[in-house]
C-alpha atoms as a PDB file:
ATOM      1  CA  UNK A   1     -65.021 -38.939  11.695  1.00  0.00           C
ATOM      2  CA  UNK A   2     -67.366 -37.748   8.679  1.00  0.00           C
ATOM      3  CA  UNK A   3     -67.291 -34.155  10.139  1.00  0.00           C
ATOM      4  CA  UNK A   4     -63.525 -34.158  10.712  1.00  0.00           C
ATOM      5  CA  UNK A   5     -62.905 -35.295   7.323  1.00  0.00           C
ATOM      6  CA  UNK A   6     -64.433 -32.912   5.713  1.00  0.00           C
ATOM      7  CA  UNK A   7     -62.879 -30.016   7.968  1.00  0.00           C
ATOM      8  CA  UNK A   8     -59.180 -31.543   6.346  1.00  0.00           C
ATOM      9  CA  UNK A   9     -60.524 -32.064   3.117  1.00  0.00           C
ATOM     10  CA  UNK A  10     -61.844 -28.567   3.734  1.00  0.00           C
ATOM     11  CA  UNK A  11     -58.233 -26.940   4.790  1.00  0.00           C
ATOM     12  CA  UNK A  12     -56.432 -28.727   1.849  1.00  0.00           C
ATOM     13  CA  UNK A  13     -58.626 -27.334  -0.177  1.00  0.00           C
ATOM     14  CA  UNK A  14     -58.132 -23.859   0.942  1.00  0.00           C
ATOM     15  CA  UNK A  15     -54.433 -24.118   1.162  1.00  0.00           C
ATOM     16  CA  UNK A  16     -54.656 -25.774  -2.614  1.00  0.00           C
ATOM     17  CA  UNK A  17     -56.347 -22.349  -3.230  1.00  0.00           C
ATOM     18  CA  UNK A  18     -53.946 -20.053  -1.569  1.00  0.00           C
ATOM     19  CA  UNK A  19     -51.267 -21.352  -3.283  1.00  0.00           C
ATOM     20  CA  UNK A  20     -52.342 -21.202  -6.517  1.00  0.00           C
ATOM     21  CA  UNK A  21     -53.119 -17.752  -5.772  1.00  0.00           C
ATOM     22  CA  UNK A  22     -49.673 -16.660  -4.602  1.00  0.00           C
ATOM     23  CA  UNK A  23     -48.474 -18.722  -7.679  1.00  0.00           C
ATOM     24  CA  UNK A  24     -50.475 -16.565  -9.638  1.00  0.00           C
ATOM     25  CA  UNK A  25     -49.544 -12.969  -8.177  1.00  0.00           C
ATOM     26  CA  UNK A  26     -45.988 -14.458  -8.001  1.00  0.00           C
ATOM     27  CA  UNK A  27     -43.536 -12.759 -10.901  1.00  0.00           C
ATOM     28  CA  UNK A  28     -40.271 -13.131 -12.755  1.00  0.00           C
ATOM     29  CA  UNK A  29     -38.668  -9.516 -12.086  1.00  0.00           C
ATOM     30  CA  UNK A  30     -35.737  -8.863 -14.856  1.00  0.00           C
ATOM     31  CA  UNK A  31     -33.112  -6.798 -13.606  1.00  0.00           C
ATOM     32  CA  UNK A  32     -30.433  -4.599 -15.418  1.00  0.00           C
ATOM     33  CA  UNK A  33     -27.554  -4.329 -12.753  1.00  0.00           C
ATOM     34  CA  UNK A  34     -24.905  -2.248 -12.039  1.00  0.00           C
ATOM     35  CA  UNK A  35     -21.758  -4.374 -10.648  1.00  0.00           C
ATOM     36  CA  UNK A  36     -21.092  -1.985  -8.086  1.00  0.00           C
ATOM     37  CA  UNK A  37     -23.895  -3.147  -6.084  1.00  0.00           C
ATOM     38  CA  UNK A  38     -23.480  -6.851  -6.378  1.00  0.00           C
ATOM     39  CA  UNK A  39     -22.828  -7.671  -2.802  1.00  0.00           C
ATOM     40  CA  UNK A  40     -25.677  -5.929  -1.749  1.00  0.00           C
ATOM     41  CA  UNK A  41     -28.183  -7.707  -4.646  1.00  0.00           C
ATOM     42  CA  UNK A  42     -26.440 -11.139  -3.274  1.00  0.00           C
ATOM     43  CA  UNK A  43     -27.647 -10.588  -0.184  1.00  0.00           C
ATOM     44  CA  UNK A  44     -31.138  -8.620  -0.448  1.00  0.00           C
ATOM     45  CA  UNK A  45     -32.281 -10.740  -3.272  1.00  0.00           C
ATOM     46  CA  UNK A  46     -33.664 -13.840  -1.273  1.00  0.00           C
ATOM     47  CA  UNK A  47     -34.664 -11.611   1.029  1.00  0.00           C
ATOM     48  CA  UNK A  48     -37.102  -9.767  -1.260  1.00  0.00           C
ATOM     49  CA  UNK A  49     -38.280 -13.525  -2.959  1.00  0.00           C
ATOM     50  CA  UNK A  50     -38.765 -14.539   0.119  1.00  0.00           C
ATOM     51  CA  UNK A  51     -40.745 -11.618   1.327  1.00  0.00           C
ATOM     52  CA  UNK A  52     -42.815 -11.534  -2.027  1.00  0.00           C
ATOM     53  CA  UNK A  53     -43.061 -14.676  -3.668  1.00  0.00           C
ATOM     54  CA  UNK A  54     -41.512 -13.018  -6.711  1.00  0.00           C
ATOM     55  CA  UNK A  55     -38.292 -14.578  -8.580  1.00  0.00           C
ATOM     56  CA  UNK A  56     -35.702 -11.837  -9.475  1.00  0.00           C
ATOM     57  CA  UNK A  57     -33.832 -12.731 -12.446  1.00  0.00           C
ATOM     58  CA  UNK A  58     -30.427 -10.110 -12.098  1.00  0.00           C
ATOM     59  CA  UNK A  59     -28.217  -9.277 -14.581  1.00  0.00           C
ATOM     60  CA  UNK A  60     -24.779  -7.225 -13.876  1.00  0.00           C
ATOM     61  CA  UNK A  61     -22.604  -5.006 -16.522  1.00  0.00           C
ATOM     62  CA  UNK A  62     -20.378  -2.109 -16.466  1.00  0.00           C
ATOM     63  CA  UNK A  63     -21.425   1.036 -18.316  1.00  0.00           C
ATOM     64  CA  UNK A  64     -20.081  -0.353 -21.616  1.00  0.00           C
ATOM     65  CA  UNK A  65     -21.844  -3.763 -21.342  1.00  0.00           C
ATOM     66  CA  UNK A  66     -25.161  -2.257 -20.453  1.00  0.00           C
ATOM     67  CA  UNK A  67     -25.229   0.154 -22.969  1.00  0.00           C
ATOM     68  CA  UNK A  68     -24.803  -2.196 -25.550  1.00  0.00           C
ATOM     69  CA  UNK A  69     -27.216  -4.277 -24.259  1.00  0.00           C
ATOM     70  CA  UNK A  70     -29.851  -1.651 -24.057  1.00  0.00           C
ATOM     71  CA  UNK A  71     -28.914  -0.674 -27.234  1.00  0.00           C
ATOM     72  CA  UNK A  72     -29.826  -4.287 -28.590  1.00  0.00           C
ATOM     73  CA  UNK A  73     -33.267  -4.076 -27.139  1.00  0.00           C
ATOM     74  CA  UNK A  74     -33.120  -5.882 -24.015  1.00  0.00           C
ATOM     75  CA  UNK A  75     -36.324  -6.949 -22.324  1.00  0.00           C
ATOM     76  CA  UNK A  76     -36.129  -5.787 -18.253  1.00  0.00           C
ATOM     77  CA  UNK A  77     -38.599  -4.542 -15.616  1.00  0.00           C
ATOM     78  CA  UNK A  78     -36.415  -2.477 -13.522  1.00  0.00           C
ATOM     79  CA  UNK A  79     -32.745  -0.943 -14.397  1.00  0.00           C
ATOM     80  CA  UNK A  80     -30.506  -0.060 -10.888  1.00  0.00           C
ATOM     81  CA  UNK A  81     -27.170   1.445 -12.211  1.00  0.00           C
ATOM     82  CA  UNK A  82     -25.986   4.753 -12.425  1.00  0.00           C
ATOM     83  CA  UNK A  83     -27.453   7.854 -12.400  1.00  0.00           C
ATOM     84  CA  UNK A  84     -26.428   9.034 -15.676  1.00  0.00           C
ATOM     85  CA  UNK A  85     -27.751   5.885 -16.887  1.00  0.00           C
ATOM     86  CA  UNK A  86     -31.302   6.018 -15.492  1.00  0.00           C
ATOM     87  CA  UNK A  87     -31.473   9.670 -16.962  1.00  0.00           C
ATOM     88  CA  UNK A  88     -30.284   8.991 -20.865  1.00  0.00           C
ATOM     89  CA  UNK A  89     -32.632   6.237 -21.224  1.00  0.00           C
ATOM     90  CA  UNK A  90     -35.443   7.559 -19.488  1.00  0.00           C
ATOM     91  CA  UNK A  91     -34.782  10.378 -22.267  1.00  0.00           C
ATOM     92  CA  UNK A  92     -34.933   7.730 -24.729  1.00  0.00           C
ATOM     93  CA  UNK A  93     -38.091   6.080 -23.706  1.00  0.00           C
ATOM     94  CA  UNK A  94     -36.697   2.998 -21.842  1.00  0.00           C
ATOM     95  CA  UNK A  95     -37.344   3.890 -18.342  1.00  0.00           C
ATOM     96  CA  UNK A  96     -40.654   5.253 -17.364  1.00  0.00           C
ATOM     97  CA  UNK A  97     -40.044   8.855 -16.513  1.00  0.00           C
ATOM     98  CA  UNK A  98     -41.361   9.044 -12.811  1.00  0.00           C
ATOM     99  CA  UNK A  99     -40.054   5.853 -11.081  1.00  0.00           C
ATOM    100  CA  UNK A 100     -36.821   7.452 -10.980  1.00  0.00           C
ATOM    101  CA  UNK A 101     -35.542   6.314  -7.453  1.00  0.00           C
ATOM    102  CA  UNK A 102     -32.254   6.540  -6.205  1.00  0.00           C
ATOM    103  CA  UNK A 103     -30.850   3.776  -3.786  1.00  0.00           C
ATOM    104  CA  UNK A 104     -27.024   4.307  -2.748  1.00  0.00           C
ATOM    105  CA  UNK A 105     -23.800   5.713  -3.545  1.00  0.00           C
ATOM    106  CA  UNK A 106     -20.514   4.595  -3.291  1.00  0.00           C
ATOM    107  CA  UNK A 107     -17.072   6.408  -4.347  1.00  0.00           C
ATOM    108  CA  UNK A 108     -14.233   5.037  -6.139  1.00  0.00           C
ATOM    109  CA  UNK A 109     -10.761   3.292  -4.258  1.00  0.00           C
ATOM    110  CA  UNK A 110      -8.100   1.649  -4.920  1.00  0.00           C
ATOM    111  CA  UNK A 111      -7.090  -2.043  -3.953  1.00  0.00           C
ATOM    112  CA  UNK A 112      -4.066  -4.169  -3.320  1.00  0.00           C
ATOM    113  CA  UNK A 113      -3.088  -7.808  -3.245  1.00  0.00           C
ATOM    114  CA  UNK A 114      -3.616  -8.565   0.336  1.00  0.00           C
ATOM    115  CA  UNK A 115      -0.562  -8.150   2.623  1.00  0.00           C
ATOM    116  CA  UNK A 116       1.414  -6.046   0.040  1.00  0.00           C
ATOM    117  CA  UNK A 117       2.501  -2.470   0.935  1.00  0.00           C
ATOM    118  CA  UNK A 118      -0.519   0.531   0.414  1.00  0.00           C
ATOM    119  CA  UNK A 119       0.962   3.536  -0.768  1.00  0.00           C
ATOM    120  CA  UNK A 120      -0.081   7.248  -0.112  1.00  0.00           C
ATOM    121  CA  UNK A 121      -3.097   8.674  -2.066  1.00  0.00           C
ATOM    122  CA  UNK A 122      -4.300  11.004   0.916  1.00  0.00           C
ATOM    123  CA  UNK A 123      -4.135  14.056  -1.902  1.00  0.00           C
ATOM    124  CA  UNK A 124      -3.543  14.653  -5.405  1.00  0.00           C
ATOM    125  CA  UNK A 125       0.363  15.328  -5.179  1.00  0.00           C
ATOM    126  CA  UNK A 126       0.458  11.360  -3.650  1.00  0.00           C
ATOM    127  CA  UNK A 127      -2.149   9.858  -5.662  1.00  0.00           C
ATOM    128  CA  UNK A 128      -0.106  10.791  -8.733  1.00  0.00           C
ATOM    129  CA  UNK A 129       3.202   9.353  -6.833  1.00  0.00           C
ATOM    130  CA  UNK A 130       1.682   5.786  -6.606  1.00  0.00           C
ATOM    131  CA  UNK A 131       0.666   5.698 -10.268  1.00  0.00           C
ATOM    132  CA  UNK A 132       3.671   6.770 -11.561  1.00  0.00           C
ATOM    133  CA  UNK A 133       5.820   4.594  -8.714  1.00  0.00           C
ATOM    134  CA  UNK A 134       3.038   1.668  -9.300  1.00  0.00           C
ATOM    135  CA  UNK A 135       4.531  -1.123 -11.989  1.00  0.00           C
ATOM    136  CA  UNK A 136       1.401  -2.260 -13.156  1.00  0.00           C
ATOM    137  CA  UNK A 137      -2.386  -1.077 -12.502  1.00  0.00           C
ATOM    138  CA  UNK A 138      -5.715  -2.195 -13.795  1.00  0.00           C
ATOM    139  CA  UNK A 139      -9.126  -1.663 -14.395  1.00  0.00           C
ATOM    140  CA  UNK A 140     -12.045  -1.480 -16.547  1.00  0.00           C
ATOM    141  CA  UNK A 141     -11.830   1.133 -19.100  1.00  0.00           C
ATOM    142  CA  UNK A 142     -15.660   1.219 -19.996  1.00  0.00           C
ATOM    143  CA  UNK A 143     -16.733   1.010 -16.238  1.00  0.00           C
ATOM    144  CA  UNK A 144     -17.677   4.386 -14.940  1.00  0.00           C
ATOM    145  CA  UNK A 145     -14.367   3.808 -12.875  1.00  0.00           C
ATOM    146  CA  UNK A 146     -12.281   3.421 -16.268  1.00  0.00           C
ATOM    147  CA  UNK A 147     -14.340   5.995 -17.646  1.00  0.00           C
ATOM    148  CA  UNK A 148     -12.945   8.901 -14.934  1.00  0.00           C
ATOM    149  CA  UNK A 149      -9.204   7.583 -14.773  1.00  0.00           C
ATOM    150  CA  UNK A 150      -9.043   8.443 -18.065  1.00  0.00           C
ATOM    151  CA  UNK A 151     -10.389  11.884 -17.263  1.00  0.00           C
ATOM    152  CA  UNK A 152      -7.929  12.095 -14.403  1.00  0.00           C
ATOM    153  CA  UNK A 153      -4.933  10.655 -15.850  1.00  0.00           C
ATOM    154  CA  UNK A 154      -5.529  13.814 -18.111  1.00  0.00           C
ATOM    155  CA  UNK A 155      -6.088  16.267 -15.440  1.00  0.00           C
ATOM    156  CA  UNK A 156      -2.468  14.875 -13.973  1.00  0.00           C
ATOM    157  CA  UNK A 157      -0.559  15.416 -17.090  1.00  0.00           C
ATOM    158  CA  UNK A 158       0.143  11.041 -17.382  1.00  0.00           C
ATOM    159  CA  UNK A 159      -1.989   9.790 -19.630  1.00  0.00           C
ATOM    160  CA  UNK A 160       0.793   8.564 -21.586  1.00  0.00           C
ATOM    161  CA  UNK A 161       2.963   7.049 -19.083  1.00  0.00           C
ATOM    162  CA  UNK A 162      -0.110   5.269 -17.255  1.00  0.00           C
ATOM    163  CA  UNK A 163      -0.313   3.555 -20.915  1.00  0.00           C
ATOM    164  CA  UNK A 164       2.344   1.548 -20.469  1.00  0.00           C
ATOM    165  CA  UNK A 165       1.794   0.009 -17.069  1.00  0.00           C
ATOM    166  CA  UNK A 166      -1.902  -0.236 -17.756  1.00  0.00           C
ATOM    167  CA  UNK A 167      -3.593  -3.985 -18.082  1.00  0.00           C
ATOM    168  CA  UNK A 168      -6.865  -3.255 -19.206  1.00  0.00           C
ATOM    169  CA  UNK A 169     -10.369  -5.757 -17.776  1.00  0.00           C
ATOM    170  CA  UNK A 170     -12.799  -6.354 -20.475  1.00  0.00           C
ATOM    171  CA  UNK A 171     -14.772  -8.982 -18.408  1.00  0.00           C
ATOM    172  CA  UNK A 172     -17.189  -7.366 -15.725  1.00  0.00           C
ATOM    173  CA  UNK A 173     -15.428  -7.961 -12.197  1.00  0.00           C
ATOM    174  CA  UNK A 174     -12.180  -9.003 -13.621  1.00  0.00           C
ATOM    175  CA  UNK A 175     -10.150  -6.314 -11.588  1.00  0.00           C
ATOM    176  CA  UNK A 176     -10.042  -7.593  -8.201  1.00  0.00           C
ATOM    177  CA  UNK A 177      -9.811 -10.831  -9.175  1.00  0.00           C
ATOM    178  CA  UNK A 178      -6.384  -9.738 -10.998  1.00  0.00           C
ATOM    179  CA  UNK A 179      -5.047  -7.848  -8.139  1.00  0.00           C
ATOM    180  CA  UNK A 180      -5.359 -10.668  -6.006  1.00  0.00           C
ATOM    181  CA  UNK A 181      -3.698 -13.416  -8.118  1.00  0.00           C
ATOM    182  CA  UNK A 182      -0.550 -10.773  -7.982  1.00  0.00           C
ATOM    183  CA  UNK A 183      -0.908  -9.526 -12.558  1.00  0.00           C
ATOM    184  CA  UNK A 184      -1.282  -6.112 -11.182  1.00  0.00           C
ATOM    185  CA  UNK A 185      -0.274  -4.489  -8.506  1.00  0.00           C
ATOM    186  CA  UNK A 186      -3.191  -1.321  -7.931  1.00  0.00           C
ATOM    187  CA  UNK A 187      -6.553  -1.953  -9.131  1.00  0.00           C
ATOM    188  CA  UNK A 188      -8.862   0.447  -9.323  1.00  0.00           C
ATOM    189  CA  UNK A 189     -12.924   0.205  -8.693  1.00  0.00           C
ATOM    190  CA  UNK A 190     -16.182   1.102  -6.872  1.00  0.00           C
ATOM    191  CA  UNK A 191     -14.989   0.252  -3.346  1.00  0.00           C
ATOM    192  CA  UNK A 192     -17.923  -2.534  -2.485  1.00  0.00           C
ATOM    193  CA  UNK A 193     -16.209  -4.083  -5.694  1.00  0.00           C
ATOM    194  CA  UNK A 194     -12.839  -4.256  -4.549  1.00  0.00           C
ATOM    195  CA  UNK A 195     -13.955  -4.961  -1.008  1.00  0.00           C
ATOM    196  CA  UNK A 196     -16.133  -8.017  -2.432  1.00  0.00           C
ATOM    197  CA  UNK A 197     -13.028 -10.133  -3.580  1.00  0.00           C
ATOM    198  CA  UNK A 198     -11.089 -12.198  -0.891  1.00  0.00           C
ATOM    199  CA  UNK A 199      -7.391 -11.544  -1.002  1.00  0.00           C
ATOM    200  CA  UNK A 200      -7.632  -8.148  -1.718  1.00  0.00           C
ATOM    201  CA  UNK A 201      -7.108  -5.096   0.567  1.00  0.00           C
ATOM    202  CA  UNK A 202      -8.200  -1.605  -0.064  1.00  0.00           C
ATOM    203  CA  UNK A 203      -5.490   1.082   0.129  1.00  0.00           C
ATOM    204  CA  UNK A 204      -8.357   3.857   0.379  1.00  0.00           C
ATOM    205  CA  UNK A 205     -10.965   6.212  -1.652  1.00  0.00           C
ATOM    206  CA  UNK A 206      -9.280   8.553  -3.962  1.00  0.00           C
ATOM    207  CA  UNK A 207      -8.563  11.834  -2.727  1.00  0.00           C
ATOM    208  CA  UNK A 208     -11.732  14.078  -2.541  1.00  0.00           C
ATOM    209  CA  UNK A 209     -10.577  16.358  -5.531  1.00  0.00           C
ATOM    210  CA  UNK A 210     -10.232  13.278  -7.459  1.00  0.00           C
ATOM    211  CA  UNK A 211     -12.983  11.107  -6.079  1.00  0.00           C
ATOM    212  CA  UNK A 212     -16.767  11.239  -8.391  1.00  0.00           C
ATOM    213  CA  UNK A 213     -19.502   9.126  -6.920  1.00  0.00           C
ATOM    214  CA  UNK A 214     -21.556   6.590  -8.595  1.00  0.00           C
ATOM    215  CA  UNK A 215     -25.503   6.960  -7.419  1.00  0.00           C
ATOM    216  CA  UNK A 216     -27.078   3.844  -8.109  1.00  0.00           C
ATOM    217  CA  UNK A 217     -30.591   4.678  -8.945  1.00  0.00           C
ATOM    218  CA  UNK A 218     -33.865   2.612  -9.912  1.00  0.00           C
ATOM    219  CA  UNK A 219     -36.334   2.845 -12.932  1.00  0.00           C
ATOM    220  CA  UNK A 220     -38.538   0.980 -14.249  1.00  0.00           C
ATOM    221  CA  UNK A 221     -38.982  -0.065 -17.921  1.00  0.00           C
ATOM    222  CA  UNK A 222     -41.916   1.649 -20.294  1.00  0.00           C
ATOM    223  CA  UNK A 223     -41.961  -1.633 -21.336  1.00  0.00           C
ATOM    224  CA  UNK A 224     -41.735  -3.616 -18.234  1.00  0.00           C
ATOM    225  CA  UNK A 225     -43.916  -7.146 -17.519  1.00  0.00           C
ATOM    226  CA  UNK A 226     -44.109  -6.950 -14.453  1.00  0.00           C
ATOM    227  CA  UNK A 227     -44.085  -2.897 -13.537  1.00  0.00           C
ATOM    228  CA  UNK A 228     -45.887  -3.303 -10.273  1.00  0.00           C
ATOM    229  CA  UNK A 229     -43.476  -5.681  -8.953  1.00  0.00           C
ATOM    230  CA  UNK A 230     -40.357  -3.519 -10.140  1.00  0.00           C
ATOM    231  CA  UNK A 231     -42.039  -0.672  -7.965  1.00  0.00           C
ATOM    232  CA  UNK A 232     -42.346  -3.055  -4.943  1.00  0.00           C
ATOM    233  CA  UNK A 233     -38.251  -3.891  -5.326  1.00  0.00           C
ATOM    234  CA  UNK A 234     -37.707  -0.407  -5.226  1.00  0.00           C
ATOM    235  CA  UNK A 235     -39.787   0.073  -2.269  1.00  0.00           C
ATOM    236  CA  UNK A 236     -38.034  -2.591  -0.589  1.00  0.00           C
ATOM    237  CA  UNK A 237     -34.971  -1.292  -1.548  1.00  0.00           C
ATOM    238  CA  UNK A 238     -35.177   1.766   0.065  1.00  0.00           C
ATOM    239  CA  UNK A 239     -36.491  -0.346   3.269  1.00  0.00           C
ATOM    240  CA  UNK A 240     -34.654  -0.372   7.071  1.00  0.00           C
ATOM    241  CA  UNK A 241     -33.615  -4.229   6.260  1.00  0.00           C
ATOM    242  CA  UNK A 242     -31.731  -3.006   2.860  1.00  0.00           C
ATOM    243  CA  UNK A 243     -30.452  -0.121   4.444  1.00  0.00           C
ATOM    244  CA  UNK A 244     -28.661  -1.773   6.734  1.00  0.00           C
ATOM    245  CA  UNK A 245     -27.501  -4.201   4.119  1.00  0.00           C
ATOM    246  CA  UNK A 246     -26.068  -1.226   1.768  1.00  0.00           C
ATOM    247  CA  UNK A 247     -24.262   0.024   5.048  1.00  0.00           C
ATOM    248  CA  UNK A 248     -22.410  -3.164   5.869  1.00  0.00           C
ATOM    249  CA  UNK A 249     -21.374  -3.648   2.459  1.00  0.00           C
ATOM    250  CA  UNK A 250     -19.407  -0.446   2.322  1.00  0.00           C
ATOM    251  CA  UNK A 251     -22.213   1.826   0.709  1.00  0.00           C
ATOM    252  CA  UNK A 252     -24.258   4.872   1.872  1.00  0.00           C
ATOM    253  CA  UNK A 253     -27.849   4.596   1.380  1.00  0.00           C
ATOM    254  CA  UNK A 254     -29.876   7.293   0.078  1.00  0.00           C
ATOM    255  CA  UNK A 255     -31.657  10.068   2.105  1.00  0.00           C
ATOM    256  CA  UNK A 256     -33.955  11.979  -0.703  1.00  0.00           C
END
């Protein structure tokens, strides 16, 4: 009885142990997000805590949001947004030049409210017809969607009529959420964003002389708490189980 006591006392003891030293390896990883890849982050997320022990602690914004929010000093461990992104802050000291990773890509589409007619925008010459035949459109000026309309509202010659029938989304997200309730009738976004919100159907990509891709790529902060853990998100990241997950949620994971 004596000897089996002390064998449990023994293997509480060493589980008591264990614990405390996953507790203590265990992190808090702050990440800057990119709202494009939302879906995938809801889903990969537990995944990795599970995997690691470690807590991820995710922020999303839009180009505009983040910006401003790097621009304020904001503590993080690891930044996944775009590519341009990664690049001007690693320039500025932020991101630790080296850990420069990238993860996915994903083009930009247009939605609908679910069950209402999709228009043509197989080419240029058709993607112009729907915006100028659309009543109302929307999206988010200062996401790097928002950010090229402008560019190619420009490059179409109807930047000022698309001013009128324009309801611009200052909240991250807002887009699809507005096409669905019926405010707008084209919304315009990453595709995973558009595809993310129930009730709303995506017409298709924009046409490939219109269309810029958004490379969602990793770095970690120069400043970063927990840098070691940031690399092993990246690493996981770039894993067969995430790949798969970036596939099914309408993305195409890197191959460099």
């Amino acid at each position: 009885m004596k000897i089996r006591s002390l064998a449990a006392a023994a293997t509480i003891g060493a589980m008591i142990l264990l614990a405390q030293g996953l507790a203590a390896e265990a992190a808090e990883v702050k990440v800057i997000a990119g709202t494009g890849m939302r879906a995938v982050w809801e889903e990969l997320a537990p995944q990795f805590e599970r995997a690691t022990g470690h807590k991820l602690v995710v922020w999303y914004g839009i180009s505009g949001t983040i910006k401003r929010r790097m621009a304020a000093g904001e503590a993080f461990d690891l930044f996944v947004s775009g590519r341009d992104g990664v690049d001007e802050y690693t320039k500025q000291g932020k991101i630790a030049a080296g850990t420069r990773t990238e993860i996915a890509r994903v083009g930009m589409g247009v939605g609908v409210r679910a069950g209402a007619p999709k228009p043509d925008i197989s080419s240029v010459d058709a993607f112009k017809r729907a915006l100028l035949n659309a009543k109302s459109v929307t999206y988010e000026p200062e996401g790097v969607t928002g950010i090229h309309l402008a560019r190619v509202f420009e490059r179409l010659g109807i930047a000022e009529q698309m001013k009128a029938k324009t309801k611009p989304q200052k909240v991250t997200g807002r887009t699809a959420q507005v096409v669905a309730g019926g405010e707008a009738e084209l919304g315009f976004g990453l595709t995973t964003s558009l595809l993310s919100v129930r009730g709303v159907e995506l017409v298709g990509p924009f046409p490939p002389e219109l269309q810029r891709y958004n490379l969602f790529t990793a770095g970690v902060a120069t400043a970063a708490e927990q840098p070691e853990a940031a690399k092993a998100l990246i690493k996981f990241l770039r894993s067969p189980a995430a790949v798969a997950v970036i596939k099914a949620k309408g993305m195409e994971p890197a191959t460099s």
